[in-house]
Structures are given as C-alpha cells and as structure tokens.
N, C-alpha and C. Protein backbone atom coordinates (compact mmCIF):
# COMPACT_ATOMS: atom_id res chain seq x y z
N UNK A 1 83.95 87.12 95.02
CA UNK A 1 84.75 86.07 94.44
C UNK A 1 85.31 85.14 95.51
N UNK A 2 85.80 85.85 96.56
CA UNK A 2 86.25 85.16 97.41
C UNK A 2 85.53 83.85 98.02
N UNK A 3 84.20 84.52 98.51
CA UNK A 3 83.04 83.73 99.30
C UNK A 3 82.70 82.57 97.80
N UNK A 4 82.30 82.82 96.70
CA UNK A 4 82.23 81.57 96.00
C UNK A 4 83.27 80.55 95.80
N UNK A 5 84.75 81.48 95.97
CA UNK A 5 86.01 80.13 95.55
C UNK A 5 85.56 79.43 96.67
N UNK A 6 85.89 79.93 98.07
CA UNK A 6 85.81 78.85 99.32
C UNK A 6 84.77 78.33 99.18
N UNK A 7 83.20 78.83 98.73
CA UNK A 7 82.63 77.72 98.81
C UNK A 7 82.36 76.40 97.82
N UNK A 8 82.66 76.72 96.78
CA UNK A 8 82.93 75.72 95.65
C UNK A 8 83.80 74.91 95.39
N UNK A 9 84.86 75.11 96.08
CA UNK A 9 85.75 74.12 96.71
C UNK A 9 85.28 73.53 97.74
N UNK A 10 84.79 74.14 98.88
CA UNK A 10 84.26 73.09 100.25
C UNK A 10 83.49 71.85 99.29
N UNK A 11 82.55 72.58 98.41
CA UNK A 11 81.00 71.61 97.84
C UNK A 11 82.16 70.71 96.95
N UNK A 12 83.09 70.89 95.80
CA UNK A 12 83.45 70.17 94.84
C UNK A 12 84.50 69.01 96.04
N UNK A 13 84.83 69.14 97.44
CA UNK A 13 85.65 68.09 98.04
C UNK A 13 84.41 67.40 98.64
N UNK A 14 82.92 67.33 98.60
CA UNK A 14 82.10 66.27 98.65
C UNK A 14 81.66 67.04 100.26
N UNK A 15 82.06 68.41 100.74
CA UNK A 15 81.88 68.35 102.01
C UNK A 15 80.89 69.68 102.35
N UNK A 16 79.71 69.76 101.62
CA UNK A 16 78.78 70.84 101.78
C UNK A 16 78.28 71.44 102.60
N UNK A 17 78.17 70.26 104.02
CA UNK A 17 77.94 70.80 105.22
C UNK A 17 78.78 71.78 105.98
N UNK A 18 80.32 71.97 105.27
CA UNK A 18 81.13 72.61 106.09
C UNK A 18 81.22 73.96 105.52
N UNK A 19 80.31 74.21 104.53
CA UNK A 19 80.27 75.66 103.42
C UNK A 19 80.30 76.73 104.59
N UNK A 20 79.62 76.99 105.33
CA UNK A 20 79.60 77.69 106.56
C UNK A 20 80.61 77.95 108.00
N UNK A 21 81.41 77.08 107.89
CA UNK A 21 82.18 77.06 109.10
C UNK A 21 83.39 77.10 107.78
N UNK A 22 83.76 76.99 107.14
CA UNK A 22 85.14 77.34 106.11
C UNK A 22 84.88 78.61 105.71
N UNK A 23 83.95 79.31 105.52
CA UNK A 23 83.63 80.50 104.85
C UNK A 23 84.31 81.30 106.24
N UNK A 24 83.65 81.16 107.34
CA UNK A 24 84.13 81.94 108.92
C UNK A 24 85.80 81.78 109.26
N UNK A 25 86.41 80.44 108.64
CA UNK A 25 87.40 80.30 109.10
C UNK A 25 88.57 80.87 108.05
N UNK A 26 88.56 80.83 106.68
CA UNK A 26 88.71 80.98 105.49
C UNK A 26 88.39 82.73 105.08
N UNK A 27 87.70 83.63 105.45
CA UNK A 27 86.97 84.79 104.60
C UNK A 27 87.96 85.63 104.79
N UNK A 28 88.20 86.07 106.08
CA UNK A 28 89.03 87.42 106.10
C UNK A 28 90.55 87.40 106.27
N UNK A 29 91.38 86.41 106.51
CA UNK A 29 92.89 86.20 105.79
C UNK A 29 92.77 85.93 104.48
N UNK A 30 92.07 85.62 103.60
CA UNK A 30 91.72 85.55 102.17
C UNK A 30 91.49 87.22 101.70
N UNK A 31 90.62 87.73 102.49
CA UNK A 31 90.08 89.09 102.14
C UNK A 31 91.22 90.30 102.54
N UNK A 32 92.14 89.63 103.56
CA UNK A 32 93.17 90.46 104.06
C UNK A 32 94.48 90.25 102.80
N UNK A 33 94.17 89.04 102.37
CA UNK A 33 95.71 89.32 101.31
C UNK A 33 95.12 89.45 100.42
N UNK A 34 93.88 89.60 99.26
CA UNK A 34 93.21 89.95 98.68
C UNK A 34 93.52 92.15 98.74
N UNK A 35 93.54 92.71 99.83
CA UNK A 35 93.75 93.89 99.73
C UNK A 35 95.55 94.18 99.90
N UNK A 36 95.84 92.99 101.07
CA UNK A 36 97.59 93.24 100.72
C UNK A 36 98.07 93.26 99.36
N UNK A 37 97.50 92.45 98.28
CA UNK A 37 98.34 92.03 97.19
C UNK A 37 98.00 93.01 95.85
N UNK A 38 96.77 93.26 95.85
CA UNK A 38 95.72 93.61 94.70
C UNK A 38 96.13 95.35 94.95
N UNK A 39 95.44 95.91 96.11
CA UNK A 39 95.63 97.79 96.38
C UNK A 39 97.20 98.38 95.71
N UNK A 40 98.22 97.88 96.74
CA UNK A 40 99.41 98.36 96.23
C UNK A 40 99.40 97.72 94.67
N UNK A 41 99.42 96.99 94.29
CA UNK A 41 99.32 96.47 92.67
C UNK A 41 98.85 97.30 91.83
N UNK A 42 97.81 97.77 92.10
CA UNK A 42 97.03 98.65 91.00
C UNK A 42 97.29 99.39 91.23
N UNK A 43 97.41 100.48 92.26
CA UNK A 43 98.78 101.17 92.33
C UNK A 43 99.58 101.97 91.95
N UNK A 44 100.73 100.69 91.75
CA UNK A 44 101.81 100.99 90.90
C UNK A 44 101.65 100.77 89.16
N UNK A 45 100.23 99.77 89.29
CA UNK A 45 99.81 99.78 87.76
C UNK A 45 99.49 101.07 87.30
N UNK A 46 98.33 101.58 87.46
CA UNK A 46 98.06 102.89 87.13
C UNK A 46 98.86 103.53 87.13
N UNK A 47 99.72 104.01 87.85
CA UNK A 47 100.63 105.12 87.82
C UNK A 47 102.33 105.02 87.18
N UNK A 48 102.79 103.81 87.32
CA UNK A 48 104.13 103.54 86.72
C UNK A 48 103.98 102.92 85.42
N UNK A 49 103.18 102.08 85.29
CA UNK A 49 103.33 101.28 83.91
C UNK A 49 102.62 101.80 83.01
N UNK A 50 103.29 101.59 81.82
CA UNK A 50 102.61 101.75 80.41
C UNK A 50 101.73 101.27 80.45
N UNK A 51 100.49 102.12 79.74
CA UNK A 51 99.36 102.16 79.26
C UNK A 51 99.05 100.30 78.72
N UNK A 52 100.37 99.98 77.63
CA UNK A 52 100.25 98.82 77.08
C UNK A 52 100.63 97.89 77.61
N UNK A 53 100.90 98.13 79.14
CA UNK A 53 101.51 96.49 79.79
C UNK A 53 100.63 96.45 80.67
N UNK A 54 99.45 97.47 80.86
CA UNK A 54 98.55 97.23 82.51
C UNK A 54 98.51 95.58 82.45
N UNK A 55 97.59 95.66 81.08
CA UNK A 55 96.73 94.33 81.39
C UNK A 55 97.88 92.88 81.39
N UNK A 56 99.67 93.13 81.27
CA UNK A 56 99.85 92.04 81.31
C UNK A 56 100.13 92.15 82.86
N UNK A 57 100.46 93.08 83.25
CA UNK A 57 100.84 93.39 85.13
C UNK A 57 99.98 92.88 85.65
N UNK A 58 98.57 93.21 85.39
CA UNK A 58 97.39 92.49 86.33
C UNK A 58 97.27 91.31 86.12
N UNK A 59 97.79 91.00 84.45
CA UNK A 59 97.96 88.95 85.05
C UNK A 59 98.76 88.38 85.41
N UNK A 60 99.92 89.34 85.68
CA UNK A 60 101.09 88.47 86.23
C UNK A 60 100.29 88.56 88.14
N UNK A 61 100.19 89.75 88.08
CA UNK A 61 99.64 89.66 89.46
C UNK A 61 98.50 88.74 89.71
N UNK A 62 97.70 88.64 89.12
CA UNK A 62 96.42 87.37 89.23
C UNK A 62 96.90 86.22 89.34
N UNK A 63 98.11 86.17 88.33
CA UNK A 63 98.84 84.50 88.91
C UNK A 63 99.01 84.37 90.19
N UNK A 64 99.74 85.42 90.94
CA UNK A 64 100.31 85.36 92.26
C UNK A 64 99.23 85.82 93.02
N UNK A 65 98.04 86.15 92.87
CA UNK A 65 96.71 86.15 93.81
C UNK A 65 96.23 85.15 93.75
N UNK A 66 95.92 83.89 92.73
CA UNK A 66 95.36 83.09 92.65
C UNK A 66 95.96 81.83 93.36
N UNK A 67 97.64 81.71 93.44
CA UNK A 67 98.69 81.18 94.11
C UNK A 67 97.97 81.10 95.49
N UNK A 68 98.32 82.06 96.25
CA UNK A 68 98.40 82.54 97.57
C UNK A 68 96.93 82.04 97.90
N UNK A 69 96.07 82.50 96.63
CA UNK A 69 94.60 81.68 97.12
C UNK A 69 94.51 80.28 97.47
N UNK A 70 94.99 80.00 96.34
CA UNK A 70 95.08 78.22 96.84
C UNK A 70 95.71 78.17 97.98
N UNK A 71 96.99 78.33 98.41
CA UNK A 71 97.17 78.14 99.37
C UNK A 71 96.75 78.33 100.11
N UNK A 72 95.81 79.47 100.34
CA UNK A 72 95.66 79.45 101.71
C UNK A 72 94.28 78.51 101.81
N UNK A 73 93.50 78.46 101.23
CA UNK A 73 92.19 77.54 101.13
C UNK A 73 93.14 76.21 101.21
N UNK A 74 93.57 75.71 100.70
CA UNK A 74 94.58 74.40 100.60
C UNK A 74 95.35 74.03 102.60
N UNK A 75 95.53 74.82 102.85
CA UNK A 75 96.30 75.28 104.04
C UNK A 75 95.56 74.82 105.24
N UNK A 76 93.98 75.75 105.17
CA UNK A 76 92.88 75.33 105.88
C UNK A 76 92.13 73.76 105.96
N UNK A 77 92.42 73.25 105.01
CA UNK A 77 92.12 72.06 104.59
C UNK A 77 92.81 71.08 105.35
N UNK A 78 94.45 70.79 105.29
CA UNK A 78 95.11 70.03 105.90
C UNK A 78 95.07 70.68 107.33
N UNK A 79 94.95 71.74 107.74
CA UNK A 79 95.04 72.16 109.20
C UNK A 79 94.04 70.93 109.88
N UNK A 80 92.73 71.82 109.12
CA UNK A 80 91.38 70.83 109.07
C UNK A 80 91.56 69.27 109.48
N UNK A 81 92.26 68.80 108.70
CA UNK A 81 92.70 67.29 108.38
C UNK A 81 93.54 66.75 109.49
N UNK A 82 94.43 67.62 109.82
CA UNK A 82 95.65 67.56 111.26
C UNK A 82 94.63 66.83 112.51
N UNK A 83 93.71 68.10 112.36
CA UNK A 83 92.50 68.13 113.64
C UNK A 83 92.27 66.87 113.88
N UNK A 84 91.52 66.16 113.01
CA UNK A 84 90.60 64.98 112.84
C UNK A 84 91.31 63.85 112.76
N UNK A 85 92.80 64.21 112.38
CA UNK A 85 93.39 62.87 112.83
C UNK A 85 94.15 62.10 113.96
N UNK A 86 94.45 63.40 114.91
CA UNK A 86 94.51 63.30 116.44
C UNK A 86 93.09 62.40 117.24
C-alpha cells in the first residue's frame, strides 16, 4: 500500500520521472510509522476492546494512519520544493 500511495501521488503531481527516487526517499519512515502506529493498535484492539467496537477502533486509527501519511508524503514534497528553490 505504501509503495502505490507514494507512487500515485508522485504520477497524479504530473512528476513520473521521480516515482523512483520518492519511493527511496519516502518508503521506510512511511513503513517505520506504518509499524509504530498500526502493531501497538491492533494490539490493544484484539485484546482490550469489545468484540463490537474493533472495527470502529481500526477506523479511528486509519484516520490517524492516513493523517500522518499525508503528511509525511506532503512533507517530502515541500522539502523537495525548498531544494529547487535555492
């Protein structure tokens, strides 16, 4: 999931050539809070919460994975942007 968000965002900002060098720069702080946020989550899902609230826990948590996603893809972008305008 990861490797398609970053790259479908690189392709949908018109910039396809960079699918490869955002994926390297982008993959594993994505993949690192991807296990910070998600492991402990499920977790405490499985084991503390009712049977009948998993599935709203995992979307409250998907909100706040999907958050942190943007940002950080978003993040890389203007860094990106900083670069090129020096």
């Amino acid at each position: 999931f990861i490797g398609t968000f970053l790259s479908s965002l690189t392709i949908l900002d018109g910039k396809s050539s960079e699918v490869v060098s955002r994926l390297k720069s982008g993959w594993l702080d994505s993949l690192l809070l991807n296990w910070k946020i998600w492991v402990p989550c499920q977790l405490v899902n499985f084991r503390f919460v009712p049977q009948n609230y998993q599935v709203l826990f995992a979307n409250m948590v998907a909100l706040v994975w999907n958050t942190g996603l943007s940002y950080m893809a978003n993040r890389e972008k203007k860094e990106n942007e900083g670069k090129t305008a020096v």
